[in-house]
PDB file of N, CA and C in Angstrom:
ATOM      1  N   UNK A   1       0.840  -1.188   0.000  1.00  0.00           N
ATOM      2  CA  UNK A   1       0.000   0.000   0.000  1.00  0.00           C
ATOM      3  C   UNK A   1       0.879   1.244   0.000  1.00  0.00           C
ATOM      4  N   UNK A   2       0.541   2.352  -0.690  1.00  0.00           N
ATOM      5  CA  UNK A   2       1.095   3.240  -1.006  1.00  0.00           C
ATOM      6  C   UNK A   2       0.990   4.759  -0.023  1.00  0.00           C
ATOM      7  N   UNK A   3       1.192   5.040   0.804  1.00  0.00           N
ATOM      8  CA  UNK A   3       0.653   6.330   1.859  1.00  0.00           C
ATOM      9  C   UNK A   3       1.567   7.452   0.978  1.00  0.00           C
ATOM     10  N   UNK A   4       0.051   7.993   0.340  1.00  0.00           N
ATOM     11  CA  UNK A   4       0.303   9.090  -0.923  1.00  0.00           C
ATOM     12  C   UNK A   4       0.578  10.411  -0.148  1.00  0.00           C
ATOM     13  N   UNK A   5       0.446  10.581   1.394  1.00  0.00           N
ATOM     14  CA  UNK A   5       0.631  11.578   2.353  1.00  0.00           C
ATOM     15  C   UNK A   5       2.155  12.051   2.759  1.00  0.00           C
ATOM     16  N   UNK A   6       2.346  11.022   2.943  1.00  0.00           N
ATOM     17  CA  UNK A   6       4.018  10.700   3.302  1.00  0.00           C
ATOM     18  C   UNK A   6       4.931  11.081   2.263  1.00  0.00           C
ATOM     19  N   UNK A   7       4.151  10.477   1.234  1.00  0.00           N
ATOM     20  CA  UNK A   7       5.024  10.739  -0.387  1.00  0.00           C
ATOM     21  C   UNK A   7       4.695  12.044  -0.547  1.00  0.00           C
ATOM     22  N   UNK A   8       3.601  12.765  -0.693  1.00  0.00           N
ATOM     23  CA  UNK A   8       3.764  13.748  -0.941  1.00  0.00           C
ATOM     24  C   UNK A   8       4.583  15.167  -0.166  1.00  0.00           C
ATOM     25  N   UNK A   9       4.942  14.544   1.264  1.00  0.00           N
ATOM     26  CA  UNK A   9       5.459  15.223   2.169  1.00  0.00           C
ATOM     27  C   UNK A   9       6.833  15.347   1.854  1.00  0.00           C
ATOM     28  N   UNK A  10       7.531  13.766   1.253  1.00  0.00           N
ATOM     29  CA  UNK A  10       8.725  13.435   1.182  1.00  0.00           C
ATOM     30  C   UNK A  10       9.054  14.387  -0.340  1.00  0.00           C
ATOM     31  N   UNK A  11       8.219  14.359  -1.179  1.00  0.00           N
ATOM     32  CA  UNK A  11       8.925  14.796  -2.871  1.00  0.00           C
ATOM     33  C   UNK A  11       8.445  16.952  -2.405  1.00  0.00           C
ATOM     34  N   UNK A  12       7.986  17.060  -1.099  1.00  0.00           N
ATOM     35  CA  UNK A  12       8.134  18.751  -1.080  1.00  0.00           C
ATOM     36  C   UNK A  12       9.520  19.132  -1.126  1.00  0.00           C
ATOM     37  N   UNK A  13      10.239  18.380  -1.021  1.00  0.00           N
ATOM     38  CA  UNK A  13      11.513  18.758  -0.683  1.00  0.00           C
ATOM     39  C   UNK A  13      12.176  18.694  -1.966  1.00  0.00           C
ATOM     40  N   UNK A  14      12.616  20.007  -2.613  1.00  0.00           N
ATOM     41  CA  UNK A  14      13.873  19.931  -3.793  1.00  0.00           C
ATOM     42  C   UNK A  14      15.035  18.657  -4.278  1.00  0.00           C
ATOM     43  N   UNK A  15      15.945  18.837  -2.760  1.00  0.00           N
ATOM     44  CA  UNK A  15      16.587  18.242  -2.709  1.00  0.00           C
ATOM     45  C   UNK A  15      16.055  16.525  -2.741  1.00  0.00           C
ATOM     46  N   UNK A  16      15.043  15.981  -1.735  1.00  0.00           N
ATOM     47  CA  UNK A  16      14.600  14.561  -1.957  1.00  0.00           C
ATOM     48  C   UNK A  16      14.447  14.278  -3.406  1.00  0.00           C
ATOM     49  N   UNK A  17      13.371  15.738  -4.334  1.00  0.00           N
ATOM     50  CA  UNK A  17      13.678  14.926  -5.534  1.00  0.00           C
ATOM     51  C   UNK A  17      14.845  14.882  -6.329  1.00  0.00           C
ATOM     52  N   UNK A  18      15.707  15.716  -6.047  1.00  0.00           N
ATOM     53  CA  UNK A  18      17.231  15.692  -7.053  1.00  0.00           C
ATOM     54  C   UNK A  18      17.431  14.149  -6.605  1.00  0.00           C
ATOM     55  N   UNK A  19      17.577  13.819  -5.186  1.00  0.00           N
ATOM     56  CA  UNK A  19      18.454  12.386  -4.707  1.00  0.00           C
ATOM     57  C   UNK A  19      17.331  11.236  -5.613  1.00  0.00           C
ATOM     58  N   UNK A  20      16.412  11.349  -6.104  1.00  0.00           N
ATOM     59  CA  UNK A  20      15.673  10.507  -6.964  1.00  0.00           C
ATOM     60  C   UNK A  20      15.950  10.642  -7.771  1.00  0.00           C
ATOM     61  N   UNK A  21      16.120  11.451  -8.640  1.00  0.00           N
ATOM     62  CA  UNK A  21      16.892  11.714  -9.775  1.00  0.00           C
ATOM     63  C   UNK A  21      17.594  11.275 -10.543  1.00  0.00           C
ATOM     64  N   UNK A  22      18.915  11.449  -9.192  1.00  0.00           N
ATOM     65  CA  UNK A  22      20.018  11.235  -8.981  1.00  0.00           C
ATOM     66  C   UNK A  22      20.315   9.374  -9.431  1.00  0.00           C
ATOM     67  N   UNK A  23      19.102   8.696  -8.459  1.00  0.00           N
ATOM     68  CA  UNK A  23      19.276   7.546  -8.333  1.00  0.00           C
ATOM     69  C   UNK A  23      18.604   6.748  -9.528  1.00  0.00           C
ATOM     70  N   UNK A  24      17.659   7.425 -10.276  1.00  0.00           N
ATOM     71  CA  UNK A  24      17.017   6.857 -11.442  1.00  0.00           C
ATOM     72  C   UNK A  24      18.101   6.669 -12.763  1.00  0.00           C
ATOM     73  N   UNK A  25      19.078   7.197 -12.383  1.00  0.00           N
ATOM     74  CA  UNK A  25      20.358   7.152 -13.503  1.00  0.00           C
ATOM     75  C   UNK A  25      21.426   7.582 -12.699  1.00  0.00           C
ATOM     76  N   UNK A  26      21.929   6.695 -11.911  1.00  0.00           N
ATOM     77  CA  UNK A  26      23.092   6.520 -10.831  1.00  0.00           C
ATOM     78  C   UNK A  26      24.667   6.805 -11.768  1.00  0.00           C
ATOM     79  N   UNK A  27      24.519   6.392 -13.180  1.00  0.00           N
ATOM     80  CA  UNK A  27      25.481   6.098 -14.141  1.00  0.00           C
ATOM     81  C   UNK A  27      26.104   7.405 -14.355  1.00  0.00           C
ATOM     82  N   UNK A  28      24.989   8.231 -14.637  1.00  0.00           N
ATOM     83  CA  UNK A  28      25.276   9.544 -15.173  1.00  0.00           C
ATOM     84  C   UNK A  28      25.600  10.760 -13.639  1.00  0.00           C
ATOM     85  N   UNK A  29      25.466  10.277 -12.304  1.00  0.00           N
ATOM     86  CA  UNK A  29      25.974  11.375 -11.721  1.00  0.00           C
ATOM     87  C   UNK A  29      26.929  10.884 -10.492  1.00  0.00           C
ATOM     88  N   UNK A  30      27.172   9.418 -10.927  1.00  0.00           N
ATOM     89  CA  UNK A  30      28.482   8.907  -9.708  1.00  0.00           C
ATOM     90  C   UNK A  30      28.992   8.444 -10.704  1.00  0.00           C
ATOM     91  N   UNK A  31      30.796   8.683  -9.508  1.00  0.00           N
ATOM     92  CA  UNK A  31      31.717   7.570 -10.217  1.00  0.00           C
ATOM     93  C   UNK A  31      31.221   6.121 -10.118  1.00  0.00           C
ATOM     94  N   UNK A  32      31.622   5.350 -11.430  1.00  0.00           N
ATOM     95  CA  UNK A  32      30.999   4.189 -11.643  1.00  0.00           C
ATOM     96  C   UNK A  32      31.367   3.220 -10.471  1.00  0.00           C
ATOM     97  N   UNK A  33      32.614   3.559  -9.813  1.00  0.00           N
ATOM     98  CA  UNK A  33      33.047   2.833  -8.865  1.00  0.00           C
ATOM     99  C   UNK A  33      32.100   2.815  -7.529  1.00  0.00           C
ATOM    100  N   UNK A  34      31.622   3.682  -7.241  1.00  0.00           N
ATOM    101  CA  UNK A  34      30.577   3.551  -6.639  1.00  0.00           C
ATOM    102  C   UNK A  34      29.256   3.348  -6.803  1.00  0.00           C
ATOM    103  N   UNK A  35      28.756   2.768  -7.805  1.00  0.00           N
ATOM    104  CA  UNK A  35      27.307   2.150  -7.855  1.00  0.00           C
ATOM    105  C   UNK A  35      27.442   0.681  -7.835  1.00  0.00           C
ATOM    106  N   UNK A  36      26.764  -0.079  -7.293  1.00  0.00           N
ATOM    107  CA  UNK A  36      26.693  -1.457  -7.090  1.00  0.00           C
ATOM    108  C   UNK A  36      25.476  -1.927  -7.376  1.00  0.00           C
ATOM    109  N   UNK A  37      24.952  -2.273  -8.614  1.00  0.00           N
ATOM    110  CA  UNK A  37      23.755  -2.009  -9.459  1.00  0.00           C
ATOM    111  C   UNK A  37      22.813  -3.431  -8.669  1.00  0.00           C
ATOM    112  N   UNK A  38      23.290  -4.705  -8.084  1.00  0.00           N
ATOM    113  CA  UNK A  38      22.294  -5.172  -7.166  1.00  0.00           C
ATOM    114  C   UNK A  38      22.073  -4.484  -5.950  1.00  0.00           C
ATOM    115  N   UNK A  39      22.624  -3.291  -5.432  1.00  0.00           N
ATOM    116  CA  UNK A  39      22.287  -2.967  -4.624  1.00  0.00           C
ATOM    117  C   UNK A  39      22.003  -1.619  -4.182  1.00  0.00           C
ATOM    118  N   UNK A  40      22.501  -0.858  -4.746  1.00  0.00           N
ATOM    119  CA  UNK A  40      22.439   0.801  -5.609  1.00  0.00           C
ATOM    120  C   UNK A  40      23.379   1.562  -5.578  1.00  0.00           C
ATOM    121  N   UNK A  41      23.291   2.613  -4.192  1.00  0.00           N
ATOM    122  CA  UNK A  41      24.435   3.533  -4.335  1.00  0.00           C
ATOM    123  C   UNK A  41      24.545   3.779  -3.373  1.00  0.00           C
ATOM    124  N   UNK A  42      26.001   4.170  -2.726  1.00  0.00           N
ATOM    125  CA  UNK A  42      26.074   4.074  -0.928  1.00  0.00           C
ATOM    126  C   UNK A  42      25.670   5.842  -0.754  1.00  0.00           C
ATOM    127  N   UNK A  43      25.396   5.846   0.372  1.00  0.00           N
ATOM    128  CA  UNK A  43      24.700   6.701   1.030  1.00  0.00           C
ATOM    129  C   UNK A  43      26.040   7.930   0.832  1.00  0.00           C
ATOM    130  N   UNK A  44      27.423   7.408   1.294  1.00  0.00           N
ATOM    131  CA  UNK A  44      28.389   8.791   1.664  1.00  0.00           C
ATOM    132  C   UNK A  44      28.471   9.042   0.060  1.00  0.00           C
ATOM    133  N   UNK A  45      28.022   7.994  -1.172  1.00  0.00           N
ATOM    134  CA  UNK A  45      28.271   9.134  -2.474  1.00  0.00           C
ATOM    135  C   UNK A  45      27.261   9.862  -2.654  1.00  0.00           C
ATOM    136  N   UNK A  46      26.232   9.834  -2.394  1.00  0.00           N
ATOM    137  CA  UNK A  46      24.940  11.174  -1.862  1.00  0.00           C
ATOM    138  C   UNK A  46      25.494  11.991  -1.421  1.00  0.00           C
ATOM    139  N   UNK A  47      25.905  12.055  -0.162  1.00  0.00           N
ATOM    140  CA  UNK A  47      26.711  13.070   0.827  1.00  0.00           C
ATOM    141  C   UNK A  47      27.792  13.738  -0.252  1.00  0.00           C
ATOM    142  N   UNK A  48      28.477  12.978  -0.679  1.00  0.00           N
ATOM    143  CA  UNK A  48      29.571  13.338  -1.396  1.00  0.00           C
ATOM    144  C   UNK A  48      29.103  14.618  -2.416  1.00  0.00           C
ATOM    145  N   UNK A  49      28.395  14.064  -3.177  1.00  0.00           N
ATOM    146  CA  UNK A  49      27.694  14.756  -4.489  1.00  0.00           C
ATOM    147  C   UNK A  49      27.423  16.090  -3.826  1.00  0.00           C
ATOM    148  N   UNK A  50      26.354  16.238  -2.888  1.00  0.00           N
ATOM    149  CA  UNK A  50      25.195  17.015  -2.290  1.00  0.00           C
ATOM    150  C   UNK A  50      25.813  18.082  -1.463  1.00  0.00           C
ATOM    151  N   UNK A  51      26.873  17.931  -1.230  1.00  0.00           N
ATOM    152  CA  UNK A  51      28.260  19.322  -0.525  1.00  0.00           C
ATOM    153  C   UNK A  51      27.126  19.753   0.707  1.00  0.00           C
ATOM    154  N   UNK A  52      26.074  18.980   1.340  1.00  0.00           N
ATOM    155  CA  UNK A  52      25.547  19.525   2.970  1.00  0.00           C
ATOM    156  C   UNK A  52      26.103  18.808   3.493  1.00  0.00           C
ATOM    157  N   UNK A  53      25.921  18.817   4.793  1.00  0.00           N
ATOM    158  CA  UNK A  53      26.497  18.073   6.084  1.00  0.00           C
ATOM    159  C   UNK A  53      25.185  16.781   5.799  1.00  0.00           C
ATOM    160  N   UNK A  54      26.515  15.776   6.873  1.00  0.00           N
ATOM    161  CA  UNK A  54      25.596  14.482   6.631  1.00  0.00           C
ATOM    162  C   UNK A  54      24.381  14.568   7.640  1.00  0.00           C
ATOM    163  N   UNK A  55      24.386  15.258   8.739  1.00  0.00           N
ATOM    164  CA  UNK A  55      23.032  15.236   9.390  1.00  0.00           C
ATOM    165  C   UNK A  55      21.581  15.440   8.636  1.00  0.00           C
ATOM    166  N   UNK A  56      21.961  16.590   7.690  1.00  0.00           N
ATOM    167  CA  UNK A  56      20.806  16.852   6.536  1.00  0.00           C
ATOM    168  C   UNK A  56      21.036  16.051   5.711  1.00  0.00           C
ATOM    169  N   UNK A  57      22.121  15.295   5.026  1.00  0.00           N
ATOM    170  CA  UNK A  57      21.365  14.392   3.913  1.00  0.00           C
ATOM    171  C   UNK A  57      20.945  12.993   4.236  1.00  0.00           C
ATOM    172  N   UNK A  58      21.436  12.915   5.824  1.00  0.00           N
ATOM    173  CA  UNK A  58      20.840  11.573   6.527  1.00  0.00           C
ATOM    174  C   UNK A  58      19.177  11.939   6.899  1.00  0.00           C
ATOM    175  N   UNK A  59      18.661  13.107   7.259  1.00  0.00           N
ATOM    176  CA  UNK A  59      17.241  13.249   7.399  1.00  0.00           C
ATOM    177  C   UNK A  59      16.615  13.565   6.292  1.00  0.00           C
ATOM    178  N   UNK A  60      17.170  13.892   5.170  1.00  0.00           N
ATOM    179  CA  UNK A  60      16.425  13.850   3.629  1.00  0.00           C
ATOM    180  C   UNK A  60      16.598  12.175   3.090  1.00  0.00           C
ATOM    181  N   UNK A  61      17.216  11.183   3.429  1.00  0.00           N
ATOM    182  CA  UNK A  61      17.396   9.649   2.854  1.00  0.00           C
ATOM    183  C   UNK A  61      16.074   9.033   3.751  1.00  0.00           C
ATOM    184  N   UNK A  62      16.369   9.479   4.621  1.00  0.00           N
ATOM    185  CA  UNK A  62      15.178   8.775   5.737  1.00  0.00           C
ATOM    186  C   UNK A  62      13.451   8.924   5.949  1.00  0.00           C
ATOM    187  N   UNK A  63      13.257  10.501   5.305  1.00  0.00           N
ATOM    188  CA  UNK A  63      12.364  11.037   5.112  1.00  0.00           C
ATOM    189  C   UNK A  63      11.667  10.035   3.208  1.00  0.00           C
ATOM    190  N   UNK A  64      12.695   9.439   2.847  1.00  0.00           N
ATOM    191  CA  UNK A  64      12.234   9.495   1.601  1.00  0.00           C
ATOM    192  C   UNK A  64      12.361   7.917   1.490  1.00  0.00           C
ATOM    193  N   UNK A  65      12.986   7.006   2.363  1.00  0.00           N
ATOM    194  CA  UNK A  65      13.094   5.705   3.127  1.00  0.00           C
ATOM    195  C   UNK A  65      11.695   5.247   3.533  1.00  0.00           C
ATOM    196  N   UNK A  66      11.230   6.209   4.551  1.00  0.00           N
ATOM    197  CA  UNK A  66      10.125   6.178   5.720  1.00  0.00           C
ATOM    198  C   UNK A  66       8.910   6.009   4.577  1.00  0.00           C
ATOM    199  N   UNK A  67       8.898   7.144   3.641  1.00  0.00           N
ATOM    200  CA  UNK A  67       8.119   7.033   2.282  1.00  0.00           C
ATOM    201  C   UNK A  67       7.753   6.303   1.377  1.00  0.00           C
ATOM    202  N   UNK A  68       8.805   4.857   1.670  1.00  0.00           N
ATOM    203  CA  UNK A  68       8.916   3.636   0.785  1.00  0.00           C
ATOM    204  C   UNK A  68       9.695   4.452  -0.907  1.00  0.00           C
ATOM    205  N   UNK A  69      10.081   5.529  -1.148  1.00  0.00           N
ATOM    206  CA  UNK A  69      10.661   5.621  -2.333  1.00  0.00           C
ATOM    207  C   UNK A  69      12.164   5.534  -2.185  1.00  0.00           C
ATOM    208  N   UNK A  70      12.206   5.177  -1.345  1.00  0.00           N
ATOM    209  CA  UNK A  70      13.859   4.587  -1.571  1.00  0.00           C
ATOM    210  C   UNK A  70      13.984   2.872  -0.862  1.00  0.00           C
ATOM    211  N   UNK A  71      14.956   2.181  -1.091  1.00  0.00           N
ATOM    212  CA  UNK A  71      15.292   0.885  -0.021  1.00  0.00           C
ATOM    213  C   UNK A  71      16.954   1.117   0.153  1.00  0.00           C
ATOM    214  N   UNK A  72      16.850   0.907   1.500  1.00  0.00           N
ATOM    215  CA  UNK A  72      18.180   0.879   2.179  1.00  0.00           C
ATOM    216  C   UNK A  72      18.442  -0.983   2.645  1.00  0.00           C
ATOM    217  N   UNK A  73      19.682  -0.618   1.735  1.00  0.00           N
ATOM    218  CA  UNK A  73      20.696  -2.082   1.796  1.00  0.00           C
ATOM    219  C   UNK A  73      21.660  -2.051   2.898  1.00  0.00           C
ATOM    220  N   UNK A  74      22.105  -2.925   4.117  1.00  0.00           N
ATOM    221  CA  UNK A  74      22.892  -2.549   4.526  1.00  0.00           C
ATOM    222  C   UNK A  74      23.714  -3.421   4.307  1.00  0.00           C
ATOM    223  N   UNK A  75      25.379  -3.216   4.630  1.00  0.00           N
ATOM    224  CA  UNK A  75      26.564  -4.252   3.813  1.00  0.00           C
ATOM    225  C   UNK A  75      27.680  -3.902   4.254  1.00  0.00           C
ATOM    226  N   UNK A  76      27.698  -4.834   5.872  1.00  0.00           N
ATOM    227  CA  UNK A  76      28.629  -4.102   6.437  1.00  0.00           C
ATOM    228  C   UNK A  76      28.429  -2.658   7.255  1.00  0.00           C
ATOM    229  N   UNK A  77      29.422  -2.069   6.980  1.00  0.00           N
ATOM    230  CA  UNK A  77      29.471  -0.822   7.258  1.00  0.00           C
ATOM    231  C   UNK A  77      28.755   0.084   6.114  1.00  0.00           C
ATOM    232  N   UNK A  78      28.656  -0.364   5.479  1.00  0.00           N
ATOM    233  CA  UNK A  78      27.888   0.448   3.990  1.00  0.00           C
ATOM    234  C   UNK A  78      26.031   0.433   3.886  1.00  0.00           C
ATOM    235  N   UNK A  79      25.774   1.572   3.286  1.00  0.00           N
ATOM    236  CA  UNK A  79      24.399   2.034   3.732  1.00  0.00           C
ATOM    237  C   UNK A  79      24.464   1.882   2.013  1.00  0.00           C
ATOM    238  N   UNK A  80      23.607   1.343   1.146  1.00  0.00           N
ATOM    239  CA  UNK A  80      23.040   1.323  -0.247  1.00  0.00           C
ATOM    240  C   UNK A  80      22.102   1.897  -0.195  1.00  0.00           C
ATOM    241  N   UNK A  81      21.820   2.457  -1.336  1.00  0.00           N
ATOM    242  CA  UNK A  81      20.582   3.039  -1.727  1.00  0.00           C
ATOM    243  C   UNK A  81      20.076   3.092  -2.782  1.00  0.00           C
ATOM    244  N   UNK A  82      18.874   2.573  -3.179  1.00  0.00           N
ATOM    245  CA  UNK A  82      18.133   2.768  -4.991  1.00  0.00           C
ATOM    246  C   UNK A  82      16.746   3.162  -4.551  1.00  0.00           C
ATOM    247  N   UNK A  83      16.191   3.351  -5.689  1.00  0.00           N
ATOM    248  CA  UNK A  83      14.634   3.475  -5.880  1.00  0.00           C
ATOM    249  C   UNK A  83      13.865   2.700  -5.351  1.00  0.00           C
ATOM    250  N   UNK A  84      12.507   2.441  -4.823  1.00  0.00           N
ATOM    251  CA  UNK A  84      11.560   1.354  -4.967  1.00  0.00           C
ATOM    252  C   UNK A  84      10.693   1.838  -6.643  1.00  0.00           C
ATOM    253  N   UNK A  85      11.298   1.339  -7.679  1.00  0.00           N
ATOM    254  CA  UNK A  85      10.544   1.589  -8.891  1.00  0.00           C
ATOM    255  C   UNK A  85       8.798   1.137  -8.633  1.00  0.00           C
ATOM    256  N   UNK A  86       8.502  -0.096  -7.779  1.00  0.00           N
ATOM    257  CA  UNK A  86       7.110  -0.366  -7.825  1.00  0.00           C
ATOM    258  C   UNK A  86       6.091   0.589  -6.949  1.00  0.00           C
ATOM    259  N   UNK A  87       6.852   1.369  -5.931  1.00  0.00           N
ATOM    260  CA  UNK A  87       6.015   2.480  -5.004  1.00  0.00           C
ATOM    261  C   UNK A  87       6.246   3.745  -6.003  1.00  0.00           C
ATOM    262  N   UNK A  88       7.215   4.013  -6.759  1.00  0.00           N
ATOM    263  CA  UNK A  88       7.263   5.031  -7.137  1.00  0.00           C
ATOM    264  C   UNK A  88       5.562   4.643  -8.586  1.00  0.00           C
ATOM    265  N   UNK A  89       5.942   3.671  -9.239  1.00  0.00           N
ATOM    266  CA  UNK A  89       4.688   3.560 -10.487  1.00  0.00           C
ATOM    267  C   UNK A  89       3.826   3.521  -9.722  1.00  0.00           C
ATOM    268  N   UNK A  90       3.317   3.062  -8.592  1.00  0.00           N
ATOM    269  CA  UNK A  90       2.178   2.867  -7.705  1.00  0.00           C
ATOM    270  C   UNK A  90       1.710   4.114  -7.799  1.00  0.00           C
ATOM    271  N   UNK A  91       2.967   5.159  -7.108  1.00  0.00           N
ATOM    272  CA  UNK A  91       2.084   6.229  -6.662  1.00  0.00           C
ATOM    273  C   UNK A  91       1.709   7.129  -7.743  1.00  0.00           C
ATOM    274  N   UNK A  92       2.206   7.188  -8.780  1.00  0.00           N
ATOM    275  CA  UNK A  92       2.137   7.881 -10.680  1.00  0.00           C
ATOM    276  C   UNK A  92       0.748   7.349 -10.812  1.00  0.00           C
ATOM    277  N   UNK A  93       0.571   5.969 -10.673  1.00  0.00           N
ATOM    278  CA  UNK A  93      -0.735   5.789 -11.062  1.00  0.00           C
ATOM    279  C   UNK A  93      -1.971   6.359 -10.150  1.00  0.00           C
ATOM    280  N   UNK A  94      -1.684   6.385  -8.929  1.00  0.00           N
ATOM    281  CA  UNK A  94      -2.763   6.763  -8.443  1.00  0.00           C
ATOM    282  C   UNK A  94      -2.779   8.526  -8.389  1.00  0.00           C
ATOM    283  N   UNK A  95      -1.897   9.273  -8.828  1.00  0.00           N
ATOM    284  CA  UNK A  95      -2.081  10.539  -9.307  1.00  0.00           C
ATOM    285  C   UNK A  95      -2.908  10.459 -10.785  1.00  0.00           C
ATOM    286  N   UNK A  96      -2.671  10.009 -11.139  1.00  0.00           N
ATOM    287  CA  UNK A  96      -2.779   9.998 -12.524  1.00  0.00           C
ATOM    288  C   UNK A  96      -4.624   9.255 -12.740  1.00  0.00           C
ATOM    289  N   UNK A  97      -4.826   8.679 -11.864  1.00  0.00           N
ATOM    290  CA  UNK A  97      -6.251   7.940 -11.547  1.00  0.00           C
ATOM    291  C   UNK A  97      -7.347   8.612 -10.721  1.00  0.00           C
ATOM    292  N   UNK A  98      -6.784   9.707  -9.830  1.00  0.00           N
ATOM    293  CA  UNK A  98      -7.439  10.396  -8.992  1.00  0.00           C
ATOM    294  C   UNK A  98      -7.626  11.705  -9.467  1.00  0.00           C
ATOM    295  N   UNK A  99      -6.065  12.302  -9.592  1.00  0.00           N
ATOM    296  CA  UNK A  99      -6.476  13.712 -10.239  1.00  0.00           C
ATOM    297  C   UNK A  99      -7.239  14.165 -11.349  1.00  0.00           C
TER     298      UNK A  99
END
């Protein structure tokens, strides 16, 4: 189930949608060395990219986590990150069905 509330709370934010963006074509804005395509993209190359402190781009990952549009891998010491492509079409459709 899709909580279109949350999502819509999570994509107010500029930045949440750049880090979607970002992650819908990981190829084109990280070094390749850091994407791990079964598992996505670690969290410090977000940080890296995004030049804020990690306190803010750890409460913009989480905000957008909590939302179901992201999944966090953990691996080790390493935090992954990709899309949920099926919450994200979920929630397209039900804009797209309602509005």
């Amino acid at each position: 189930m899709v909580d279109e509330n949350l999502i819509h709370k999570a994509l107010a934010n500029p930045f949440r949608r750049e880090i979607l963006r970002w992650l819908k074509t990981p190829g084109e804005y990280f070094v390749s060395g850091y994407i791990d395509l079964d598992r996505g993209v670690p969290a410090n190359a977000i940080l890296a990219r995004s030049g804020l402190s990690q306190s803010t781009v750890s409460a913009h990952i989480a905000a957008l986590v909590a939302a179901r549009l992201l999944v966090s891998t953990r691996v080790g010491q390493w935090m992954f990150l990709s899309r949920d492509e099926d919450v994200i079409h979920a929630f397209a459709e039900q804009l797209r069905s309602h509005l």
